[in-house]
N, C-alpha and C. Protein backbone atom coordinates (compact mmCIF):
# COMPACT_ATOMS: atom_id res chain seq x y z
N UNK A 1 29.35 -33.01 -113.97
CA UNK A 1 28.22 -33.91 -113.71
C UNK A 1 26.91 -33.23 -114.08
N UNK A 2 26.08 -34.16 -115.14
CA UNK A 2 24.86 -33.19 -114.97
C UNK A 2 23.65 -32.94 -113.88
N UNK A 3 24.17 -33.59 -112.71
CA UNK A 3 23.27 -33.80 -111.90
C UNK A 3 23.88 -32.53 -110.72
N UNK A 4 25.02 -31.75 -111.02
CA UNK A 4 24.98 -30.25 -110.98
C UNK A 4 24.35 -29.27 -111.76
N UNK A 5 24.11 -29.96 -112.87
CA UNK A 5 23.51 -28.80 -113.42
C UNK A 5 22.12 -28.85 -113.51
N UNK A 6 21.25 -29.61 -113.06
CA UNK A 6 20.13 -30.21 -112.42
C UNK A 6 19.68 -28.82 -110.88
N UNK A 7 20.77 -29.35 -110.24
CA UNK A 7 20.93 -28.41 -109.44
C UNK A 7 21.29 -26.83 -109.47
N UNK A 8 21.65 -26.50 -109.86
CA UNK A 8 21.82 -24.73 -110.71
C UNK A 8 20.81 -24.61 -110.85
N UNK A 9 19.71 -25.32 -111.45
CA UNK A 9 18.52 -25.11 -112.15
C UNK A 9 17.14 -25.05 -110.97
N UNK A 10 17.81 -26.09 -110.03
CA UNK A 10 16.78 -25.79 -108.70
C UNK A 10 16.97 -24.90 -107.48
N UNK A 11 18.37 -24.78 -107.45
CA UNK A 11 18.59 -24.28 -106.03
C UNK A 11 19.32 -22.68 -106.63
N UNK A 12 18.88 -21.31 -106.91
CA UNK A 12 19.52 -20.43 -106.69
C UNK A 12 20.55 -20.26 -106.61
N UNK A 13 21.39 -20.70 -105.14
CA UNK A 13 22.61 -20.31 -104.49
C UNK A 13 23.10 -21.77 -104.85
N UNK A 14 23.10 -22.62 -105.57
CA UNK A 14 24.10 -23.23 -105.90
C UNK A 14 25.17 -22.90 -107.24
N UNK A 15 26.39 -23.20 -106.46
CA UNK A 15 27.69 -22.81 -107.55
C UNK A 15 28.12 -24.15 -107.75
N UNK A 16 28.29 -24.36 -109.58
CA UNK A 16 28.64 -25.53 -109.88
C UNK A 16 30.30 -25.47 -109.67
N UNK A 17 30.29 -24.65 -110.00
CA UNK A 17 31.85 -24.31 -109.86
C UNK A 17 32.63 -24.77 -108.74
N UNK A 18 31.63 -24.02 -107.73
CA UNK A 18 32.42 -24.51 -106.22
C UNK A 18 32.64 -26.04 -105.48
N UNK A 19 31.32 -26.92 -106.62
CA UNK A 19 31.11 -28.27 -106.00
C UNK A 19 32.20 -29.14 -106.66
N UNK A 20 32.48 -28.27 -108.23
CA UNK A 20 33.35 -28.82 -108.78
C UNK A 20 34.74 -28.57 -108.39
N UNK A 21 35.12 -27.88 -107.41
CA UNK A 21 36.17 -27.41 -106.93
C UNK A 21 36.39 -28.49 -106.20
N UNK A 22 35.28 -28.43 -104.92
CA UNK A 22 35.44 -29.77 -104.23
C UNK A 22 35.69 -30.82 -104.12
N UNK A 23 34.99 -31.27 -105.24
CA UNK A 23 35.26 -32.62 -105.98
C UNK A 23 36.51 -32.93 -106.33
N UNK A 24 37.23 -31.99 -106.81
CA UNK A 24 38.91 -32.32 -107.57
C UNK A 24 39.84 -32.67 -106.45
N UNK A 25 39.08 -33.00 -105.13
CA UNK A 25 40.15 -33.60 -104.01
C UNK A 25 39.14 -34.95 -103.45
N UNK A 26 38.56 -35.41 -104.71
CA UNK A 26 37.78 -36.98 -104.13
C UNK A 26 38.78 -37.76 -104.43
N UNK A 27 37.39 -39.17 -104.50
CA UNK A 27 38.13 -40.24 -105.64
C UNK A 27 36.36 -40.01 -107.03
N UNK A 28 36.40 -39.07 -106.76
CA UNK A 28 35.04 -39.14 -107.85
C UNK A 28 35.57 -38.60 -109.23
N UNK A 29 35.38 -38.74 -110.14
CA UNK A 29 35.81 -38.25 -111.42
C UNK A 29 35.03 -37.46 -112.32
N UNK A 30 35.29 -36.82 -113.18
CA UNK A 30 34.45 -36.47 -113.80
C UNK A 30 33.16 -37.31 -114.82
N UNK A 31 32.29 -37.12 -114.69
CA UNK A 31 31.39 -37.93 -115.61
C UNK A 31 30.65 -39.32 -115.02
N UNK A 32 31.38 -39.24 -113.47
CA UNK A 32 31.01 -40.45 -113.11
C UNK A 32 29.62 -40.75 -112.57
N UNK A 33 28.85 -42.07 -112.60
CA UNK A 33 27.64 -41.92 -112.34
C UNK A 33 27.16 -41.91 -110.94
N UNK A 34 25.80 -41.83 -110.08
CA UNK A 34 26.02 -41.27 -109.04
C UNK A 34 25.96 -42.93 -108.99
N UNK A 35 24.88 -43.93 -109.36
CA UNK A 35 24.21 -45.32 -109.48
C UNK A 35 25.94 -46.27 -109.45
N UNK A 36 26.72 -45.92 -109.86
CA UNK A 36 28.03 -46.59 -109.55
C UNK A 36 29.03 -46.24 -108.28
N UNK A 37 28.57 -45.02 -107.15
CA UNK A 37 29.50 -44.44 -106.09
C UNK A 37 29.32 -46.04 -105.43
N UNK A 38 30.30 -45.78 -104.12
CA UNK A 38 30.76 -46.11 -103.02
C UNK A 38 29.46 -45.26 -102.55
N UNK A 39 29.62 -45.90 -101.09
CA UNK A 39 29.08 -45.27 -100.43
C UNK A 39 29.81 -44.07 -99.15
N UNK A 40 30.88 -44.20 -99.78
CA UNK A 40 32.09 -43.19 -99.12
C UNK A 40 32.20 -41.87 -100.23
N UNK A 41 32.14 -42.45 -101.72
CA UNK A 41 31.79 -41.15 -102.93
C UNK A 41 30.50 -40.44 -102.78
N UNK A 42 29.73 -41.32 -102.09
CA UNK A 42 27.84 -40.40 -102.27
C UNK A 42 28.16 -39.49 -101.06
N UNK A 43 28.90 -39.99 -100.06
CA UNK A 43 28.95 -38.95 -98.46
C UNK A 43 29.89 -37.84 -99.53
N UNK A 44 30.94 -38.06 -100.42
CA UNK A 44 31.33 -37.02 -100.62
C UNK A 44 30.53 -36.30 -101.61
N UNK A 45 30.32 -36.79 -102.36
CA UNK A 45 29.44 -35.70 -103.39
C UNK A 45 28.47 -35.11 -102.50
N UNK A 46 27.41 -35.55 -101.91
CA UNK A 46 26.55 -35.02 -100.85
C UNK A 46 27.29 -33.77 -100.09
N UNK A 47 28.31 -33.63 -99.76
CA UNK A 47 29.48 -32.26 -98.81
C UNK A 47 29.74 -31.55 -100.31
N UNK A 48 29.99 -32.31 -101.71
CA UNK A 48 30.43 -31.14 -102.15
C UNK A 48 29.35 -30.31 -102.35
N UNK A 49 28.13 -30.48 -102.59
CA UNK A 49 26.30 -30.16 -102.95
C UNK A 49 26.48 -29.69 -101.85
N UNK A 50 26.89 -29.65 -100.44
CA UNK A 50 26.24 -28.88 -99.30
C UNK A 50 26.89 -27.63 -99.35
N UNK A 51 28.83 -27.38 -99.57
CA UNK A 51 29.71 -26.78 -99.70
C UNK A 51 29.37 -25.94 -100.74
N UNK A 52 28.56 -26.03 -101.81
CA UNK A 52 28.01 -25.64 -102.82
C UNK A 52 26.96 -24.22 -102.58
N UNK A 53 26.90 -24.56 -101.94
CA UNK A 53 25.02 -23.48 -101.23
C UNK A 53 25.93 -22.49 -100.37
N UNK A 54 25.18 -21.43 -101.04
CA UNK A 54 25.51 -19.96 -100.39
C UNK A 54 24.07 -19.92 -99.41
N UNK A 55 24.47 -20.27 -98.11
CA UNK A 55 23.35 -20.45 -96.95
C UNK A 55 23.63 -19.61 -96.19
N UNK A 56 22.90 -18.88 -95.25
CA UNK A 56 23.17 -17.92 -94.35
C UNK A 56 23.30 -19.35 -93.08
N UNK A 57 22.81 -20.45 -92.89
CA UNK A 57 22.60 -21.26 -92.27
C UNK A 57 22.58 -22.53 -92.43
N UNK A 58 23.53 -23.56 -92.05
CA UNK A 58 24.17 -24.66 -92.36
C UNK A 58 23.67 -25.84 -91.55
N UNK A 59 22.87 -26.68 -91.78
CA UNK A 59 22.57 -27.77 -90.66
C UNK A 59 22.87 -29.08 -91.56
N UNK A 60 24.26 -29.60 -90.95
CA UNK A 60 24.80 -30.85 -90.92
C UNK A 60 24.60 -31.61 -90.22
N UNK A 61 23.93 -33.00 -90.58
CA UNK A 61 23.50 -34.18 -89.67
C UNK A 61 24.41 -35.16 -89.82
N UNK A 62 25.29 -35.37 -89.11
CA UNK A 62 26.69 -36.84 -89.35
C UNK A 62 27.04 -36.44 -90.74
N UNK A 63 27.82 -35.49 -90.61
CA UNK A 63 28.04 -35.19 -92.52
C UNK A 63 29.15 -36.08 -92.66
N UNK A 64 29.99 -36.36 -91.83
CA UNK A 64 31.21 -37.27 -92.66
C UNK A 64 30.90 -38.83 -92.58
N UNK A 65 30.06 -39.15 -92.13
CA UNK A 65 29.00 -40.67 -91.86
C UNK A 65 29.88 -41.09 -93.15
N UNK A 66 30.35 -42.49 -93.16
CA UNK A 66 30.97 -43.19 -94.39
C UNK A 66 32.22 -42.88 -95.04
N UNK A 67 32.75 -41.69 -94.08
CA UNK A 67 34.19 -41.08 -94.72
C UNK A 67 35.69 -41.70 -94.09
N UNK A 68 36.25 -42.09 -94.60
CA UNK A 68 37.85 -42.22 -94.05
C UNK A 68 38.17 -41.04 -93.08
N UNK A 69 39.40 -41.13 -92.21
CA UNK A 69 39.63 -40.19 -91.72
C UNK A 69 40.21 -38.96 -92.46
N UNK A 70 41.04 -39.24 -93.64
CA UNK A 70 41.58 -38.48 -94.12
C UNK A 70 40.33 -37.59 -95.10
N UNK A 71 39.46 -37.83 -95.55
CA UNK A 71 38.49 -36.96 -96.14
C UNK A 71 37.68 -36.24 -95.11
N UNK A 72 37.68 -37.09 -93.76
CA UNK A 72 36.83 -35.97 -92.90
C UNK A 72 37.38 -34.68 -92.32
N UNK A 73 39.14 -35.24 -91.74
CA UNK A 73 39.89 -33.89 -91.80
C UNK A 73 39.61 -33.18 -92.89
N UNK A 74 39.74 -33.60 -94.14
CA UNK A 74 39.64 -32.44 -95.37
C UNK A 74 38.78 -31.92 -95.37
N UNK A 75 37.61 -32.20 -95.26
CA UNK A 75 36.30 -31.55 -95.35
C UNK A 75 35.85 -30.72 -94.43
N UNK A 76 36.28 -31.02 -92.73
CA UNK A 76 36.43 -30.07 -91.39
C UNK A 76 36.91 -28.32 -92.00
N UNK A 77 38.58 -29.33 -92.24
CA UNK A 77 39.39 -28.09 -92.66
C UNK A 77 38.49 -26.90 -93.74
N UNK A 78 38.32 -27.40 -95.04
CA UNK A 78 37.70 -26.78 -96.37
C UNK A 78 36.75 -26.05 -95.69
N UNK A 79 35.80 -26.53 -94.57
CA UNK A 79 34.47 -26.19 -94.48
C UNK A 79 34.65 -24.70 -93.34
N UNK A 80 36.00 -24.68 -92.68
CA UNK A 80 36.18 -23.40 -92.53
C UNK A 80 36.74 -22.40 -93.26
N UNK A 81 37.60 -23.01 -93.90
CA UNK A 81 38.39 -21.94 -94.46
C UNK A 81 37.50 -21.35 -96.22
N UNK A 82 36.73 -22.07 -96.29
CA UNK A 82 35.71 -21.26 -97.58
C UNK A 82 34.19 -21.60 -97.49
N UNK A 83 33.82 -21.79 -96.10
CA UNK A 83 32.57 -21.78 -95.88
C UNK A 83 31.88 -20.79 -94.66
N UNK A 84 32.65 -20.86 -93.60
CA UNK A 84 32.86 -19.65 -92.42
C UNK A 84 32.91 -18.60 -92.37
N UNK A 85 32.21 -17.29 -92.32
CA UNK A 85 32.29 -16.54 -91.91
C UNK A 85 31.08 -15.77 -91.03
N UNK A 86 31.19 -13.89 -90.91
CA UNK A 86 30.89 -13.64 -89.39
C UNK A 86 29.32 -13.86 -90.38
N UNK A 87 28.97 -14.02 -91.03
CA UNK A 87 27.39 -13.87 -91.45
C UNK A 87 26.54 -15.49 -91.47
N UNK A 88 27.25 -15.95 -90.97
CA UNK A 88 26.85 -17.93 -91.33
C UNK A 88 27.09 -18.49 -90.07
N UNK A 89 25.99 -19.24 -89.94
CA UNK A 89 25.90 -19.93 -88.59
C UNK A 89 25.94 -21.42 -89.09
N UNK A 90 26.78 -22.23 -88.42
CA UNK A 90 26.75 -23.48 -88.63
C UNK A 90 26.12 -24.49 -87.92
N UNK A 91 25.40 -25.40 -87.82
CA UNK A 91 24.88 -26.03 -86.60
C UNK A 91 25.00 -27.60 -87.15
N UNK A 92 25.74 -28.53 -86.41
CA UNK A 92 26.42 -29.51 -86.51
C UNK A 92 26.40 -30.88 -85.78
N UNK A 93 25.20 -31.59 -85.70
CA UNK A 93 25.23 -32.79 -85.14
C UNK A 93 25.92 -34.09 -85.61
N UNK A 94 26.64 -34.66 -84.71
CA UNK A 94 27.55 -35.65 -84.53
C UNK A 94 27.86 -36.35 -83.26
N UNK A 95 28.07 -37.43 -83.38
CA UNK A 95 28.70 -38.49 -82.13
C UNK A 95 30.22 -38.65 -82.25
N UNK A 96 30.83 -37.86 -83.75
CA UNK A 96 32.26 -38.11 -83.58
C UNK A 96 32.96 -36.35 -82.86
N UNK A 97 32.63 -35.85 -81.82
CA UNK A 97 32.72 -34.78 -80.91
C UNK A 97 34.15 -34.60 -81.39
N UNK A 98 34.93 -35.56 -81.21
CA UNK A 98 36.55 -35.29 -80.98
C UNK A 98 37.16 -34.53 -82.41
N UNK A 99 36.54 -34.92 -83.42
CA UNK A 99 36.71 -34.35 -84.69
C UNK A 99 36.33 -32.83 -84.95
N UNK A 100 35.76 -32.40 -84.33
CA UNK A 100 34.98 -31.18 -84.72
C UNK A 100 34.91 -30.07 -83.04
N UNK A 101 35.46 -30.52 -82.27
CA UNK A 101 36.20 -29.67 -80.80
C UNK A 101 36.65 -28.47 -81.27
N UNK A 102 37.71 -28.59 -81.93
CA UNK A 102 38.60 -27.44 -82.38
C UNK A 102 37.50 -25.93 -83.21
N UNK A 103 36.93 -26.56 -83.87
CA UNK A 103 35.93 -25.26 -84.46
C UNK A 103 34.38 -25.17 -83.70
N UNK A 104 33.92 -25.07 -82.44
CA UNK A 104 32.84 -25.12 -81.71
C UNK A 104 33.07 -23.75 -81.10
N UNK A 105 31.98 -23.19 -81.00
CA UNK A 105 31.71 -21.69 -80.63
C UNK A 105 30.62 -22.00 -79.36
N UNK A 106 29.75 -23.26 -79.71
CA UNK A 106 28.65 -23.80 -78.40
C UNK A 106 28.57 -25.23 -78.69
N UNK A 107 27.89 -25.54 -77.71
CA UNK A 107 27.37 -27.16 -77.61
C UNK A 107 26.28 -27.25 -76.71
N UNK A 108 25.72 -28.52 -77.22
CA UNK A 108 24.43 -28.87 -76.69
C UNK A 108 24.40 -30.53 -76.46
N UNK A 109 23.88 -30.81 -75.34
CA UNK A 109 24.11 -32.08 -75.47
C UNK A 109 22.45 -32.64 -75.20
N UNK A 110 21.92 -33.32 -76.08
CA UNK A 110 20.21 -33.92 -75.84
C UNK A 110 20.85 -35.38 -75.63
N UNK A 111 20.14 -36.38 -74.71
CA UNK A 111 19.93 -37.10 -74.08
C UNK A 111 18.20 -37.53 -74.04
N UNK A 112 17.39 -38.53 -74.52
CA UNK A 112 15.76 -38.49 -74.87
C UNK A 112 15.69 -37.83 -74.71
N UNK A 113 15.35 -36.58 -76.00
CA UNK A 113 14.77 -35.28 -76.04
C UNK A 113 14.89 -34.11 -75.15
N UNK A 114 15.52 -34.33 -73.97
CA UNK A 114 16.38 -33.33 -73.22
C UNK A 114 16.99 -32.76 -73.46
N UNK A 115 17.71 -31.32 -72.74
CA UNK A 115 18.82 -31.05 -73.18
C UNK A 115 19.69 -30.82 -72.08
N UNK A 116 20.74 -31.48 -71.81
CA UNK A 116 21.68 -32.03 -70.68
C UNK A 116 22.71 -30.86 -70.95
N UNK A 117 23.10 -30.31 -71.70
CA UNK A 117 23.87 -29.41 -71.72
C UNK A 117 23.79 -28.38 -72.72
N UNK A 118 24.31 -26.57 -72.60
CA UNK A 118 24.10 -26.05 -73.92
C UNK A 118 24.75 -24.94 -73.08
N UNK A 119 25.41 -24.45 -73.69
CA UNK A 119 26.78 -22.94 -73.07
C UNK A 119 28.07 -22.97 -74.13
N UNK A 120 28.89 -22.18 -74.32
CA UNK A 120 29.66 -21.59 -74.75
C UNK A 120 30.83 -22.67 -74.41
N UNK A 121 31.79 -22.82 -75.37
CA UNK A 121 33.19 -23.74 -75.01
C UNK A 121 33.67 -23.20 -74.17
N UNK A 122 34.11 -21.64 -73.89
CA UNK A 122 34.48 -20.73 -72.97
C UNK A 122 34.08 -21.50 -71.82
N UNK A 123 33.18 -21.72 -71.69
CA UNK A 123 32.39 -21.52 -70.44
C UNK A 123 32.71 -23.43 -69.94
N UNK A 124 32.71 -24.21 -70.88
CA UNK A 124 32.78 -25.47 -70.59
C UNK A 124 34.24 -25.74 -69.98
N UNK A 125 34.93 -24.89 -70.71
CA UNK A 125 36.55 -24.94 -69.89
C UNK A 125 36.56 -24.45 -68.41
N UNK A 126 35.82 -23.56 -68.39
CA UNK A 126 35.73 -23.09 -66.96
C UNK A 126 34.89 -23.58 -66.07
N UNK A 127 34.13 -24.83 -66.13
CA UNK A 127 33.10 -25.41 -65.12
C UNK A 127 34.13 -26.39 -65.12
N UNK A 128 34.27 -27.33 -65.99
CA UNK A 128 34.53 -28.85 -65.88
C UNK A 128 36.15 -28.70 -65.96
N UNK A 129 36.44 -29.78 -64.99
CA UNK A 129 37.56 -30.50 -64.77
C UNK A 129 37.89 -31.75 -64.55
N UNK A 130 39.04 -32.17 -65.09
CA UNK A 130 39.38 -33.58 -65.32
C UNK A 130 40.43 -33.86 -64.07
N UNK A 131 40.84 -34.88 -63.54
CA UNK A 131 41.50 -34.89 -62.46
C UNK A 131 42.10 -36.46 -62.23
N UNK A 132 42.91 -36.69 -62.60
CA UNK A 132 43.64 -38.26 -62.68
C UNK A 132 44.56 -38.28 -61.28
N UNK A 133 43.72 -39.31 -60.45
CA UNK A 133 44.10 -39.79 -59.35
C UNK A 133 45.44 -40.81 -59.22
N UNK A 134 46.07 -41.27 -58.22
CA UNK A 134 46.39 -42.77 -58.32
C UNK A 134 47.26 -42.92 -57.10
N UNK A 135 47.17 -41.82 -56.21
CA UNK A 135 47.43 -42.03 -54.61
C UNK A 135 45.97 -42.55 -53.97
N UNK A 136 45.92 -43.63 -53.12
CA UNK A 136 44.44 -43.88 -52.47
C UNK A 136 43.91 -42.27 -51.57
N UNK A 137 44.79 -42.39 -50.71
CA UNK A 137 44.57 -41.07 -49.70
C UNK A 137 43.62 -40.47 -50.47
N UNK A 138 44.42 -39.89 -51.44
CA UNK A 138 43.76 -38.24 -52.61
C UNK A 138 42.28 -39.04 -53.35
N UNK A 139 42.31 -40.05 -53.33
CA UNK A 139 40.84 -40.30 -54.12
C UNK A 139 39.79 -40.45 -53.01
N UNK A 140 40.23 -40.69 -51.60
CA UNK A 140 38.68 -40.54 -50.86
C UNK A 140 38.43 -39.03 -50.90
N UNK A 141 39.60 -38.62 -50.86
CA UNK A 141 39.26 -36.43 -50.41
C UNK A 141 38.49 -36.21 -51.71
N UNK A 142 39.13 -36.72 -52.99
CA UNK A 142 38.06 -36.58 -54.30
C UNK A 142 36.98 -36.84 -54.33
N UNK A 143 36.68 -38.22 -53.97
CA UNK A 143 35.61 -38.51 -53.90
C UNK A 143 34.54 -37.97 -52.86
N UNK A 144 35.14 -37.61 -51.94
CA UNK A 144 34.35 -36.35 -50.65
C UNK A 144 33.91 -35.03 -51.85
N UNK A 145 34.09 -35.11 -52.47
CA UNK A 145 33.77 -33.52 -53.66
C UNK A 145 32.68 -33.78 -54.37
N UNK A 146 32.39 -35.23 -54.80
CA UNK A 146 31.45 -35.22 -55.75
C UNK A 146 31.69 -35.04 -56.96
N UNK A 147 31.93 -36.03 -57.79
CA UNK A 147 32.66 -35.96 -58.61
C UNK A 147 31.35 -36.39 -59.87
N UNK A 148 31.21 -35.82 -61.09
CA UNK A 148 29.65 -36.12 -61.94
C UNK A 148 30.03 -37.59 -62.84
N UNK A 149 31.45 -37.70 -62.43
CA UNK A 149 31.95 -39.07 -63.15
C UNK A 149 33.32 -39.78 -62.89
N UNK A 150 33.16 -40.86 -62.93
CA UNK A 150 34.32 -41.70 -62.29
C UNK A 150 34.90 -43.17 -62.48
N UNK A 151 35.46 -43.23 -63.35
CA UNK A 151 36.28 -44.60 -63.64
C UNK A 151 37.68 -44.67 -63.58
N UNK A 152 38.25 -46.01 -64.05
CA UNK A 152 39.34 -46.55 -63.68
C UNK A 152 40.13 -47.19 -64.82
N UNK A 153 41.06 -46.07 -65.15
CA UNK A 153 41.87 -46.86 -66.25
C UNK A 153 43.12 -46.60 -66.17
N UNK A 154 43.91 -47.85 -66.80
CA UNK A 154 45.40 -48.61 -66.18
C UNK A 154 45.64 -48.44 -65.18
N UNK A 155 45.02 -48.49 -64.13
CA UNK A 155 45.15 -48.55 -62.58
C UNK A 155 45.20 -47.18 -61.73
N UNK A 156 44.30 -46.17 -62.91
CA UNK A 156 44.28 -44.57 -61.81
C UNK A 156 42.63 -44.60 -62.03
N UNK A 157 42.43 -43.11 -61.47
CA UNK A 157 40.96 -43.71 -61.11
C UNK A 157 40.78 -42.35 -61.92
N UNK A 158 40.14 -41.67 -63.05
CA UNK A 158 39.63 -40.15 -63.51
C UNK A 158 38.44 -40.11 -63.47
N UNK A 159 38.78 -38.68 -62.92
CA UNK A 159 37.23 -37.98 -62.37
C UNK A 159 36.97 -36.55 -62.74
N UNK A 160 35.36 -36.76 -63.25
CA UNK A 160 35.27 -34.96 -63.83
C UNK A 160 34.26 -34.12 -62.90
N UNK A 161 35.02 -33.51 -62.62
CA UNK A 161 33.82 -32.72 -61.65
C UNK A 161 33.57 -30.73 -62.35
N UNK A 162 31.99 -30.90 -61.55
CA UNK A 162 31.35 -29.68 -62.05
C UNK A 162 31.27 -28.71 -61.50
N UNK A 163 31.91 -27.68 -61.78
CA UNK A 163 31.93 -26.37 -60.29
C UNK A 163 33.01 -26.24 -59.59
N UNK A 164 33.36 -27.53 -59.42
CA UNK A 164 34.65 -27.84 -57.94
C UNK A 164 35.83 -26.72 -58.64
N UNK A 165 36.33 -25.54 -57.78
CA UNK A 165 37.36 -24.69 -57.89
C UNK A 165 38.74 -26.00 -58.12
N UNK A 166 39.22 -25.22 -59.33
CA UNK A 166 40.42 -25.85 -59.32
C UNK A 166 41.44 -26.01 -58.19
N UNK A 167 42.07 -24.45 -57.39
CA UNK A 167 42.90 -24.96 -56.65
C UNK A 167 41.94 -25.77 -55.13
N UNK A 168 41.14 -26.55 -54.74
CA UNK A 168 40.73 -27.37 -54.43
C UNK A 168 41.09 -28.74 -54.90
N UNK A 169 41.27 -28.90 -56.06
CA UNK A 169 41.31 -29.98 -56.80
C UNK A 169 42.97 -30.27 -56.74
N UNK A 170 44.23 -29.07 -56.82
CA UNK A 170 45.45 -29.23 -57.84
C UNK A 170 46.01 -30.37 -56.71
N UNK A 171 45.57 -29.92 -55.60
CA UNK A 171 46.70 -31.11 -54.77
C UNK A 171 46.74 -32.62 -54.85
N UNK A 172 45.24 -32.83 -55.24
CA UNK A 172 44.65 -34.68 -55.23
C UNK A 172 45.24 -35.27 -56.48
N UNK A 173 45.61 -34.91 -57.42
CA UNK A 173 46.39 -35.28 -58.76
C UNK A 173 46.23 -34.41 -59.85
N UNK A 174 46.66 -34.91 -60.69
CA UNK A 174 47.12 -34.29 -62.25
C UNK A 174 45.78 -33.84 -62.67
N UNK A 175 45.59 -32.57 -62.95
CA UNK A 175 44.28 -31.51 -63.62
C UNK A 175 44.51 -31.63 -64.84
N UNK A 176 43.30 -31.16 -65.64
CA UNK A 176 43.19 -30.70 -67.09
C UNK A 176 41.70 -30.44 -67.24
N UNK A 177 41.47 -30.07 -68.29
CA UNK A 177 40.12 -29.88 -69.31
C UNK A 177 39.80 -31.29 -69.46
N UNK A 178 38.14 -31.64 -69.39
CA UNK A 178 38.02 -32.97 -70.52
C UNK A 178 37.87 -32.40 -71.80
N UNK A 179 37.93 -33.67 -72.70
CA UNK A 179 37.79 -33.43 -73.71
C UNK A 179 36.28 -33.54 -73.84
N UNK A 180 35.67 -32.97 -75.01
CA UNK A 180 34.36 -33.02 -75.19
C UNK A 180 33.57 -34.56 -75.13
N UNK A 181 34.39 -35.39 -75.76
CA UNK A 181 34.07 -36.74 -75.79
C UNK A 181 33.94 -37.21 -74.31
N UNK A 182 34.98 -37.50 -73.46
CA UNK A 182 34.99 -37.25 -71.84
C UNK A 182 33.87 -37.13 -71.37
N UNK A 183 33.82 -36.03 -72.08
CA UNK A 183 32.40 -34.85 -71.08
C UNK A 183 30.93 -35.66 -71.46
N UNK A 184 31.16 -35.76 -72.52
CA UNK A 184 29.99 -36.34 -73.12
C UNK A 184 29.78 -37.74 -72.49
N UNK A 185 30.49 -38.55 -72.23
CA UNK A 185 30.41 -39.64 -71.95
C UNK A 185 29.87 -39.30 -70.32
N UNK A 186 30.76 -38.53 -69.65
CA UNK A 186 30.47 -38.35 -68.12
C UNK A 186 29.12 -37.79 -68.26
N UNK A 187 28.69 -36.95 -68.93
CA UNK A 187 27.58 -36.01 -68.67
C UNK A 187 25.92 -37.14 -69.21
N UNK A 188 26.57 -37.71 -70.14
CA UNK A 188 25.47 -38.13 -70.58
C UNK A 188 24.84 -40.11 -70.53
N UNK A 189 25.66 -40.76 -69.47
CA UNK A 189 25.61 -41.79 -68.81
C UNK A 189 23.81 -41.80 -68.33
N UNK A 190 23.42 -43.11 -68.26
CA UNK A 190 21.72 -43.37 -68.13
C UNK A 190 22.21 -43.87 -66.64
N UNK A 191 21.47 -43.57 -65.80
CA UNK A 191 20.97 -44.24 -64.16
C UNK A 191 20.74 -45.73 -64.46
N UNK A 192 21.64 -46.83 -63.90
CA UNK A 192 21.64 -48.08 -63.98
C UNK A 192 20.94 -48.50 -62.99
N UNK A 193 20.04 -49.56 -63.29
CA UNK A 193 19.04 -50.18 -61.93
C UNK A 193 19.53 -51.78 -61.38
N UNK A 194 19.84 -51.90 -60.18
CA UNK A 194 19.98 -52.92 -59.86
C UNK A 194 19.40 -54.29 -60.21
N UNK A 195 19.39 -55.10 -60.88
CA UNK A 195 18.23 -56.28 -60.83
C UNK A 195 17.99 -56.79 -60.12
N UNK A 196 18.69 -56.76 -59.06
CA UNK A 196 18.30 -57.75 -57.91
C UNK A 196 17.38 -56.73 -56.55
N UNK A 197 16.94 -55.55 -57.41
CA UNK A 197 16.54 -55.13 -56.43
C UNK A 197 14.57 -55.45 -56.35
N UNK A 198 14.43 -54.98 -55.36
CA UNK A 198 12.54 -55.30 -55.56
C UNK A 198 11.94 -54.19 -56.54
């Protein structure tokens, strides 16, 4: 494409080579124009141009925005195994959490310009717990704990709580980790106002 070699010409650390590497697992072809992509080919050419740059520092905004699932696994995968290492910091915003769990070193969670959460995965395994009820008894003692979130699905009630020591928790039902998505959802819920109130 000459609109790599456009790029060679502006950016230093770009390797045409490497974008063209990338590329040979699209649906993009050689020669093709950018004015004729999909808008699923521009998200990819755009990753192979990012995949391209020898960056000490990586900031992806919804990079797989417009991708099938099967190109976003590919691109997850690729983007560690020849983009990662100990000298490169990646920093990665997204709403699809569940996709990108597996390679997280930290997280941050902003909420209007806040920041509701930010610590080590380490560390997120070891605060938060998930806890699936569906004896009544065991959900008032749960609910005596304080739980930072709490709904009801196919007829059990899950709850994530923050701090609460696990063996406290193992007897009231089935434990685990949330998942980041979970968490996110529990952690980052808005204060609902009554309407009928004054």
């Amino acid at each position: 494409m000459s609109f790599f070699s456009l790029l060679s010409n502006i950016h230093p650390n770009f390797s045409q080579a490497k974008a063209q590497d990338f590329l040979a697992g699209t649906d993009i072809r050689p020669g093709a124009k950018i004015k004729n992509l999909s808008k699923g080919m521009i998200a990819q050419l755009h990753l192979a141009v990012v995949m391209a740059i020898d960056a000490r520092l990586l900031v992806l905004d919804e990079p797989t925005l417009g991708l099938d699932i099967t190109y976003r696994k590919r691109f997850y995968r690729r983007l560690l195994e020849d983009y990662m290492t100990e000298e490169r910091t990646l920093l990665i915003t997204t709403h699809q959490v569940d996709e990108i769990e597996f390679m997280l070193s930290d997280i941050m969670f902003i909420r209007d310009g806040e920041l509701i959460v930010h610590m080590q995965m380490e560390t997120v395994n070891e605060k938060y717990l998930q806890l699936i009820v569906s004896d009544p008894a065991s959900l008032e003692k749960a609910r005596a704990l304080g739980p930072v979130f709490t709904e009801t699905r196919f007829g059990q009630t899950v709850m994530i709580f923050d701090g609460v020591p696990r063996g406290t928790l193992a007897a009231l039902g089935q434990l685990s980790t949330p998942t980041l998505s979970d968490l996110f959802v529990a952690l980052m819920q808005r204060e609902t106002f009554n309407a009928g109130a004054a």
